[in-house]
Protein backbone atom coordinates (compact mmCIF):
# COMPACT_ATOMS: atom_id res chain seq x y z
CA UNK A 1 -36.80 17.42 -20.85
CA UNK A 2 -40.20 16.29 -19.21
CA UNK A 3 -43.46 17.02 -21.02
CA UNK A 4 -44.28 20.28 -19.55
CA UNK A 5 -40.54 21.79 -20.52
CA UNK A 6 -41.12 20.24 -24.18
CA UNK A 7 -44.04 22.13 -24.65
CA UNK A 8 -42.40 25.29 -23.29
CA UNK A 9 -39.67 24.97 -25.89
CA UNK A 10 -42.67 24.07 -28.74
CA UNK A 11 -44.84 27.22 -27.80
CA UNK A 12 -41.59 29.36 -27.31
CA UNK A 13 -40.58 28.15 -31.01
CA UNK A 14 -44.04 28.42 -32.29
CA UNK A 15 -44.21 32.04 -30.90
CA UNK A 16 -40.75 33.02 -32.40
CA UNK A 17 -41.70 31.74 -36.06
CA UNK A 18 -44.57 33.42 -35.95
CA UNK A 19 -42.43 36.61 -35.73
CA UNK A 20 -42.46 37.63 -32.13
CA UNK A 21 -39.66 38.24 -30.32
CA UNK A 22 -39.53 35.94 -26.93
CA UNK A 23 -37.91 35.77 -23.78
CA UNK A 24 -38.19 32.54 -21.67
CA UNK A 25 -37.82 32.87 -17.51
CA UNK A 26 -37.75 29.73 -16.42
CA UNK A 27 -36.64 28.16 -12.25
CA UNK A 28 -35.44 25.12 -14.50
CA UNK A 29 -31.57 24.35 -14.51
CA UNK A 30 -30.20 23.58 -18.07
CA UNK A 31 -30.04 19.92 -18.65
CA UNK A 32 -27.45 21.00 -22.04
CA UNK A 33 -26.47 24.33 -23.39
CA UNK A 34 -29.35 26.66 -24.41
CA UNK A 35 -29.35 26.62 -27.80
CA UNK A 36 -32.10 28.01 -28.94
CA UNK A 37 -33.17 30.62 -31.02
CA UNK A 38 -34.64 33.08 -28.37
CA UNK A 39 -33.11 34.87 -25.21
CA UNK A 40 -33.82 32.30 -22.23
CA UNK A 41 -33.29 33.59 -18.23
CA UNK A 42 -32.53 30.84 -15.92
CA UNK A 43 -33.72 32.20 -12.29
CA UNK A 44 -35.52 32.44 -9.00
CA UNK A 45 -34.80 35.91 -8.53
CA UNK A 46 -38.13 38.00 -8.35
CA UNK A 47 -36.29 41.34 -8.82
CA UNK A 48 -35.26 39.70 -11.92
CA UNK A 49 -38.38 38.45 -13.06
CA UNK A 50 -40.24 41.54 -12.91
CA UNK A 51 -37.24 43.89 -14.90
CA UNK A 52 -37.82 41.39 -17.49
CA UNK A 53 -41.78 41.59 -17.27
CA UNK A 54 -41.42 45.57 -17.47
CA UNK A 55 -40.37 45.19 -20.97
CA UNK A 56 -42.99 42.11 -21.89
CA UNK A 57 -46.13 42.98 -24.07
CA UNK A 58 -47.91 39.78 -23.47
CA UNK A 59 -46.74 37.44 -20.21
CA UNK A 60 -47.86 33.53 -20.99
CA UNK A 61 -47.35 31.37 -18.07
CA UNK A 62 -47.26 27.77 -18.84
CA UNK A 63 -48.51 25.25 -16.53
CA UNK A 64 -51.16 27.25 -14.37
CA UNK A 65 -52.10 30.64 -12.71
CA UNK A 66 -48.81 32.12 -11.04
CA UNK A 67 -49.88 33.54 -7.94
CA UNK A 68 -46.25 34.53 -7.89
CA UNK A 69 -45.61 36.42 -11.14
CA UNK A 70 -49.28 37.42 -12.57
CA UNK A 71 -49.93 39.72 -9.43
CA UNK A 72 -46.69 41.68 -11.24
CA UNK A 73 -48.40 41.75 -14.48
CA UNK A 74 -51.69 43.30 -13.55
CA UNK A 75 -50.00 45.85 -11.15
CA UNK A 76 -47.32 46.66 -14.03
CA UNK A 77 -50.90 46.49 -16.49
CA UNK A 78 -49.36 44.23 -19.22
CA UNK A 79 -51.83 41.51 -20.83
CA UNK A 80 -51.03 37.96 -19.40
CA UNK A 81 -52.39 34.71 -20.61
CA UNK A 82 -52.39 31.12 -19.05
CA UNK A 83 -51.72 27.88 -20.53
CA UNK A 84 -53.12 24.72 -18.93
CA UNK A 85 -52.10 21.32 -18.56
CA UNK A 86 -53.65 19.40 -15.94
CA UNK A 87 -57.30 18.03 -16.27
CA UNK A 88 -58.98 20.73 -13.61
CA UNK A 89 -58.03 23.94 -15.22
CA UNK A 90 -56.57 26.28 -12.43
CA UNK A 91 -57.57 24.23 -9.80
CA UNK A 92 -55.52 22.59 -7.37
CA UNK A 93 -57.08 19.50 -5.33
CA UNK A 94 -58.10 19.80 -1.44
CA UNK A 95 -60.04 21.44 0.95
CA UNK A 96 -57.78 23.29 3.07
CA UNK A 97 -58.19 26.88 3.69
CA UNK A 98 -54.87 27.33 1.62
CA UNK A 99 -56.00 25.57 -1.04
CA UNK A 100 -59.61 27.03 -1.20
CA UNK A 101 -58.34 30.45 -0.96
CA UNK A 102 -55.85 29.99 -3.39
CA UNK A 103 -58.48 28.48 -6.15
CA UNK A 104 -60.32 31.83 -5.75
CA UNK A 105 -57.77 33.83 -6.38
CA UNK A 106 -56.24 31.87 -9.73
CA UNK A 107 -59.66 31.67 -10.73
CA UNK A 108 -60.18 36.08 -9.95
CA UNK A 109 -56.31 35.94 -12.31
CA UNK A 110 -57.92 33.53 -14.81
CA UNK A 111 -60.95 35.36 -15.57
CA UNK A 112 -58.70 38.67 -16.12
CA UNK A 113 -56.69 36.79 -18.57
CA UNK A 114 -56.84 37.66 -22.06
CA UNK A 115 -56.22 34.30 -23.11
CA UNK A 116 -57.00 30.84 -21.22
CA UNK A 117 -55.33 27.71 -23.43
CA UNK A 118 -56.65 24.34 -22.30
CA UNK A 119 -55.11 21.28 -23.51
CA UNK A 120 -58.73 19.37 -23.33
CA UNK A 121 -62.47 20.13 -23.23
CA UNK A 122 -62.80 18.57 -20.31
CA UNK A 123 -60.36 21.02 -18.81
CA UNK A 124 -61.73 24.25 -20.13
CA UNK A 125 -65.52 22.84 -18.79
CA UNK A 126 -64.42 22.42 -15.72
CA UNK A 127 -63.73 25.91 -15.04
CA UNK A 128 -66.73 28.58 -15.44
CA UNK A 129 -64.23 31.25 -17.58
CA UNK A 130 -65.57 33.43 -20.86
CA UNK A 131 -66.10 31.55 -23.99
CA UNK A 132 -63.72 34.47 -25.83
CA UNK A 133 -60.95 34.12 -23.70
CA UNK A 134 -61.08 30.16 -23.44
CA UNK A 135 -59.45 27.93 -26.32
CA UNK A 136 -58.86 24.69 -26.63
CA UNK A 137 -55.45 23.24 -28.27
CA UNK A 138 -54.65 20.15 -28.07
CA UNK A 139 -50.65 19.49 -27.22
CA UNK A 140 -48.86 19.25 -30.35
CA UNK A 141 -45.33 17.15 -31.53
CA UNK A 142 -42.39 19.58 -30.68
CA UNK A 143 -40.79 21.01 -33.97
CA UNK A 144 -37.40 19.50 -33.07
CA UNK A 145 -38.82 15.74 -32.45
CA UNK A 146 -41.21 16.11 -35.74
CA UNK A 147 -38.20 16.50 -37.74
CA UNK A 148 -36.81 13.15 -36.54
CA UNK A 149 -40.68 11.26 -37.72
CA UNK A 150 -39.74 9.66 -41.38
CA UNK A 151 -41.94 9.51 -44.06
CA UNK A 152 -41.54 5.46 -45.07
CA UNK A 153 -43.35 5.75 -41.62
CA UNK A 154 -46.53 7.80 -42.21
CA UNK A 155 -48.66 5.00 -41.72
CA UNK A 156 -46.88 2.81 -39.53
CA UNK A 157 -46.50 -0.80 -39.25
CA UNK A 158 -48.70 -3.87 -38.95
CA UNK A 159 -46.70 -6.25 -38.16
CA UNK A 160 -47.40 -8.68 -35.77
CA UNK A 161 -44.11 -8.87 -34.51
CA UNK A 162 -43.66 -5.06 -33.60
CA UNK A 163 -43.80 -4.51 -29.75
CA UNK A 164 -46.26 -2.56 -27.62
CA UNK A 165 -45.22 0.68 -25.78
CA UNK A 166 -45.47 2.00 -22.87
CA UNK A 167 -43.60 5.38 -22.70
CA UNK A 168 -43.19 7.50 -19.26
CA UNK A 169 -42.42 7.24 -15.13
CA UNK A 170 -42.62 4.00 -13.90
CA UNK A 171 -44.73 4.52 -11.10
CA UNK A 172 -48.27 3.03 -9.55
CA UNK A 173 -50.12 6.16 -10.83
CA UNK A 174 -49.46 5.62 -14.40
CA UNK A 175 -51.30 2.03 -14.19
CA UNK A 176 -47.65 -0.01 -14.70
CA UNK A 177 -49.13 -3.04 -12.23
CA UNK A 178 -52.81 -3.12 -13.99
CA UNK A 179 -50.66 -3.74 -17.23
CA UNK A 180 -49.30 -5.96 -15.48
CA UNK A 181 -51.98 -8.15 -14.06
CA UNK A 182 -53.26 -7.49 -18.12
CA UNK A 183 -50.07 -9.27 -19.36
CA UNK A 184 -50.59 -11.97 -16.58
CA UNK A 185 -54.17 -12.59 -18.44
CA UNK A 186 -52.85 -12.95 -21.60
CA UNK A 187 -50.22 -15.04 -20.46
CA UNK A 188 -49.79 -18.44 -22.27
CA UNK A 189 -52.65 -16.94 -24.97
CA UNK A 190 -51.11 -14.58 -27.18
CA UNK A 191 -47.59 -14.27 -27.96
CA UNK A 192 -46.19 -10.78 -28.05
CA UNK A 193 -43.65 -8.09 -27.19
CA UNK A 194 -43.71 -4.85 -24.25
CA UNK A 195 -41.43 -2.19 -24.61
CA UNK A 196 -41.40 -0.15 -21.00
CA UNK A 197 -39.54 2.88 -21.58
CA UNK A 198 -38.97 5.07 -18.66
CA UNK A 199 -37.44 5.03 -15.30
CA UNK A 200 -39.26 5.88 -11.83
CA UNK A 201 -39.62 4.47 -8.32
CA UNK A 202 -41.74 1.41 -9.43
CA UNK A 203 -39.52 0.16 -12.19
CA UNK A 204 -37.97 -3.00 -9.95
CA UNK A 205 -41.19 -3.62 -8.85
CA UNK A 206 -42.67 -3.91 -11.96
CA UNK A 207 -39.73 -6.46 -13.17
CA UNK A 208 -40.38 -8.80 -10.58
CA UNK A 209 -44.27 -8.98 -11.49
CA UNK A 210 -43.55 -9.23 -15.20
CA UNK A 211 -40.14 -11.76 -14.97
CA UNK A 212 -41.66 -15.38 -15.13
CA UNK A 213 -44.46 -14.30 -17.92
CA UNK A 214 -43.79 -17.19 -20.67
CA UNK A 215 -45.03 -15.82 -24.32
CA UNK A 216 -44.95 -12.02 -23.52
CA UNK A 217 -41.40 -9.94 -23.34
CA UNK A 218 -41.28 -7.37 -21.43
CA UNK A 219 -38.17 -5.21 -21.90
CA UNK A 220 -37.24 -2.02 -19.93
CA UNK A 221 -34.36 0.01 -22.34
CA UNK A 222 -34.66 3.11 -19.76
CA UNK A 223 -34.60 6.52 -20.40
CA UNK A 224 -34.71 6.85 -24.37
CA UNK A 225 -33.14 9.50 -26.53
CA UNK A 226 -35.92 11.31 -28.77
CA UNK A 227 -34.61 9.65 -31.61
CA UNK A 228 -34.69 6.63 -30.37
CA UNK A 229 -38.27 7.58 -29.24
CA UNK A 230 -39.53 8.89 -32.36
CA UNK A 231 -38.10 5.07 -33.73
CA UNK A 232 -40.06 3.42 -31.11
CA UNK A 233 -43.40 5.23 -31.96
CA UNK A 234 -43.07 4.84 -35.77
CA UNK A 235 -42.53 0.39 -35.25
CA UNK A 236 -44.75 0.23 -31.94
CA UNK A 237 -47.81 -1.81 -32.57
CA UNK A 238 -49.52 0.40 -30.04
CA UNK A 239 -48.82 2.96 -26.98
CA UNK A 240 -50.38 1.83 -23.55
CA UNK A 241 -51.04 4.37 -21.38
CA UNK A 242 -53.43 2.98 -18.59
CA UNK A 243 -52.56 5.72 -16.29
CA UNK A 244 -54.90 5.42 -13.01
CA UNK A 245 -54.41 7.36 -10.00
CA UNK A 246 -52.56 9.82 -11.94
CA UNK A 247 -54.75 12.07 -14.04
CA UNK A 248 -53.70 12.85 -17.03
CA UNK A 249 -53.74 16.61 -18.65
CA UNK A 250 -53.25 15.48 -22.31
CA UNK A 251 -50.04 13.38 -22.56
CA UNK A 252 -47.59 14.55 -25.01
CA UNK A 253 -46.94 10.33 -25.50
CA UNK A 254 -50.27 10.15 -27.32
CA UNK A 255 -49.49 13.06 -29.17
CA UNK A 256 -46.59 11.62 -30.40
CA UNK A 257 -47.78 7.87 -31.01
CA UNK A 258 -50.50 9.19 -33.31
CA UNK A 259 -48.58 11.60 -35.47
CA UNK A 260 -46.96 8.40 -35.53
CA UNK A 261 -49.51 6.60 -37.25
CA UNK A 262 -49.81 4.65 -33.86
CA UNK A 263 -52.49 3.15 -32.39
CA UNK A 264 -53.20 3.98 -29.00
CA UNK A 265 -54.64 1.74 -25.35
CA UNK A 266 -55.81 4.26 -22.85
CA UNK A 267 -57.76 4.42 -19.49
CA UNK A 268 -60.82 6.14 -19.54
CA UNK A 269 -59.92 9.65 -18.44
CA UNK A 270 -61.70 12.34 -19.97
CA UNK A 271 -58.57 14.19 -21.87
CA UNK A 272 -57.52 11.22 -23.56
CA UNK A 273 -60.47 10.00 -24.79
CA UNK A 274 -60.54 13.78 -26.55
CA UNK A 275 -57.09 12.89 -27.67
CA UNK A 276 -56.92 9.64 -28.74
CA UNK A 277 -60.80 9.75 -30.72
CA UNK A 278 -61.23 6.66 -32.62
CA UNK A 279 -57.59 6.38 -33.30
CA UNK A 280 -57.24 3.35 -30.30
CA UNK A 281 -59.35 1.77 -27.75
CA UNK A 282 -60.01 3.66 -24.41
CA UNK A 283 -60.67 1.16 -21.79
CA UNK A 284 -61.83 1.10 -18.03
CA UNK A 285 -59.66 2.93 -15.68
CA UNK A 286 -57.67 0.57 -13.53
CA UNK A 287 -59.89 -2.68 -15.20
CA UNK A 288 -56.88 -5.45 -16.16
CA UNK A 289 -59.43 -7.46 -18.04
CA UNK A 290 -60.20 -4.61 -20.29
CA UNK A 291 -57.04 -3.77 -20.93
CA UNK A 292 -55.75 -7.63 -21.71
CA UNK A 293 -59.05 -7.40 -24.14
CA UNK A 294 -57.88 -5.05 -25.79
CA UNK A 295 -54.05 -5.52 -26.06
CA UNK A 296 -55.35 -9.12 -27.60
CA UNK A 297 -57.87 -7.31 -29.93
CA UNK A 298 -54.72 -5.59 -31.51
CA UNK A 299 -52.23 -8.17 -31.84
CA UNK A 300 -54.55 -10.94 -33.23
CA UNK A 301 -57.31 -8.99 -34.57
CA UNK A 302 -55.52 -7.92 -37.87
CA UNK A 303 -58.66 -6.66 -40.08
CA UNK A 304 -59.71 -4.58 -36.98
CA UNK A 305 -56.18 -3.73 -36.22
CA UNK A 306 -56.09 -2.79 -40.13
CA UNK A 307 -58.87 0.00 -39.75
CA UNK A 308 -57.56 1.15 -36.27
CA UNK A 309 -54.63 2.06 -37.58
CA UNK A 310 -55.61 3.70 -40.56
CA UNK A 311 -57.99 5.93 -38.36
CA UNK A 312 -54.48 6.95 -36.16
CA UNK A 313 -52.88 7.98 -39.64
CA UNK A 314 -55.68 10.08 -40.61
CA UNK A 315 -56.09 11.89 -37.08
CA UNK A 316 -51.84 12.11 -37.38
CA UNK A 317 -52.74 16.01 -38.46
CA UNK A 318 -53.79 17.07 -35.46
CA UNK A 319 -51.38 16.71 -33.48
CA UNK A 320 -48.37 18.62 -35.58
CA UNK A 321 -46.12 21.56 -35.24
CA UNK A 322 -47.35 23.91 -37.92
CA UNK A 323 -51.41 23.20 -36.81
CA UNK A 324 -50.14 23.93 -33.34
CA UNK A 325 -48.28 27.40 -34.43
CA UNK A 326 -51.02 29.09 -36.52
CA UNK A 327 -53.00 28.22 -33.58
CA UNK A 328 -50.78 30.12 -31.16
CA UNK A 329 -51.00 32.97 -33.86
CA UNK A 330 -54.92 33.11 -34.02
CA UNK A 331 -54.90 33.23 -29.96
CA UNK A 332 -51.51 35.40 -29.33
CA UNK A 333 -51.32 37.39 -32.31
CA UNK A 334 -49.87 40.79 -31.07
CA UNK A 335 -48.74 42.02 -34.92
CA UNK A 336 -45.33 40.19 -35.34
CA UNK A 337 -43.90 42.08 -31.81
């Protein structure tokens, strides 16, 4: 599943152990079987959608303002809420007349809602909604991956040895050939390990810039399993993510890293430096020098690297399942429906 789809199946799971009784509608075609312990719809059909919606006594879309399916919900009068998960709130980038009119019209839906979720300040400040229907959660570890996080591993490892991460699409957007240019600096300095796990459209690209470095190794495993994932996180020295031209919501990979115990590398954009706090280093968006600086700082700084990490294990809390469901429960609460 992508980011977006985990988080459907964490708030669907938070929602359901809280006591409520949930029914997922999703476009998405299964990937596996849907095992899960709620009723989940797989379909386009708007007929569908709304016999489904009849029945609802909250709708929660996921992602943005539906100007498809919460139209339905305030004709059919049944409270809706939207979660967020791009840095802008409802807003969609452009000026066309489209685009304009339909940013007026999410934000007329979003200021009906009974419950805005952002997964950033930033996010929520960028949108002029009321302060008691606007929250703030930051994305959490899915329940199912959690499980798979070991406890030898609560606070890591600081060993030199352990590789760097970088965990998501291979494309341009996400930074991959600043990190690259980074490892180019560090060259023939500082001996260490990067672990590139992901595919995308940039991946061969990114070989050929990275094949003749000398003292750094740059591996590319692919896709990974979540538990092989989870394993990554828990004996990374740190997660990169120097993301650029892509803006970043609140990426469930620094989530992750941090419950981790992991230290984290990110570009300056606004939700991760909420995220990541003093549990890394944020550095200049799209700046290769900063981010060599810093890549050094953490595998040859080891009293530094000491306290860094130690600040990742105490933040760990934020970012897990149970913190996440009670605070689904204080926003969604509808008496165990």
């Amino acid at each position: 599943m992508g980011g977006l789809e985990r988080n459907t199946l964490t708030l669907c799971l938070a929602l359901q152990d809280n006591g409520h009784q949930v029914h997922l509608l999703t476009e998405t075609p299964a990937e596996e079987p849907d095992d899960y312990p709620f009723r989940v719809t797989r379909t386009d059909s708007v007929p569908q959608f709304i016999r489904v919606l009849s029945g609802a006594d909250l709708l929660i879309v996921n992602g943005n303002v539906s100007l498809r399916m919460h139209p339905f919900a305030w004709l059919l009068q049944i409270p809706y809420a939207v979660i967020y998960h791009n840095y802008q709130g409802y807003r969609r980038s452009g000026d066309g007349l489209r685009t304009r009119v339909g940013n007026q019209l999410r934000g007329a839906i979003a200021r009906h809602a009974d419950a805005n979720v952002f997964t950033s300040t930033y996010a929520k400040n960028q949108v002029q909604l009321p302060d008691e229907t606007a929250h703030v959660v930051l994305n959490p570890v899915d329940k199912r991956m959690q499980q798979l996080y070991t406890a030898e591993f609560e606070n890591g490892t600081q060993e030199a040895t352990s590789p760097f991460l970088f965990a998501g699409r291979i494309i341009e957007g996400k930074g991959v050939f600043v990190l690259a240019r980074a490892l180019g600096r560090l060259d023939g300095e500082v001996n260490a390990r990067l672990v590139i796990a992901g595919e995308g459209r940039d991946e061969e690209r990114l070989r050929k810039q990275t094949a003749s470095l000398r003292t750094i190794q740059v591996d590319f495993p692919g896709r990974l399993s979540s538990e092989d994932l989870v394993e990554m996180y828990q004996n990374a020295r740190a997660l990169l993510v120097p993301s650029t031209t892509h803006k970043e919501g609140n990426p469930l990979v620094v989530a992750e890293a941090i419950y981790a115990g992991t230290p984290v590398i990110a570009s300056g954009q606004p939700p991760m430096i909420e995220s990541v706090g003093d549990a890394g280093i944020i550095v200049e968006q799209g700046n290769a020098r900063e981010l060599a600086d810093a890549i050094r700082s953490m595998q040859v700084d080891r009293e530094s690297y000491a306290e860094i990490r130690k600040r990742a294990a105490d933040r760990a809390h934020l970012f897990g399942y149970e913190r996440y469901r009670q605070r689904m429960e204080d926003i969604f609460g509808l008496g165990g429906r």
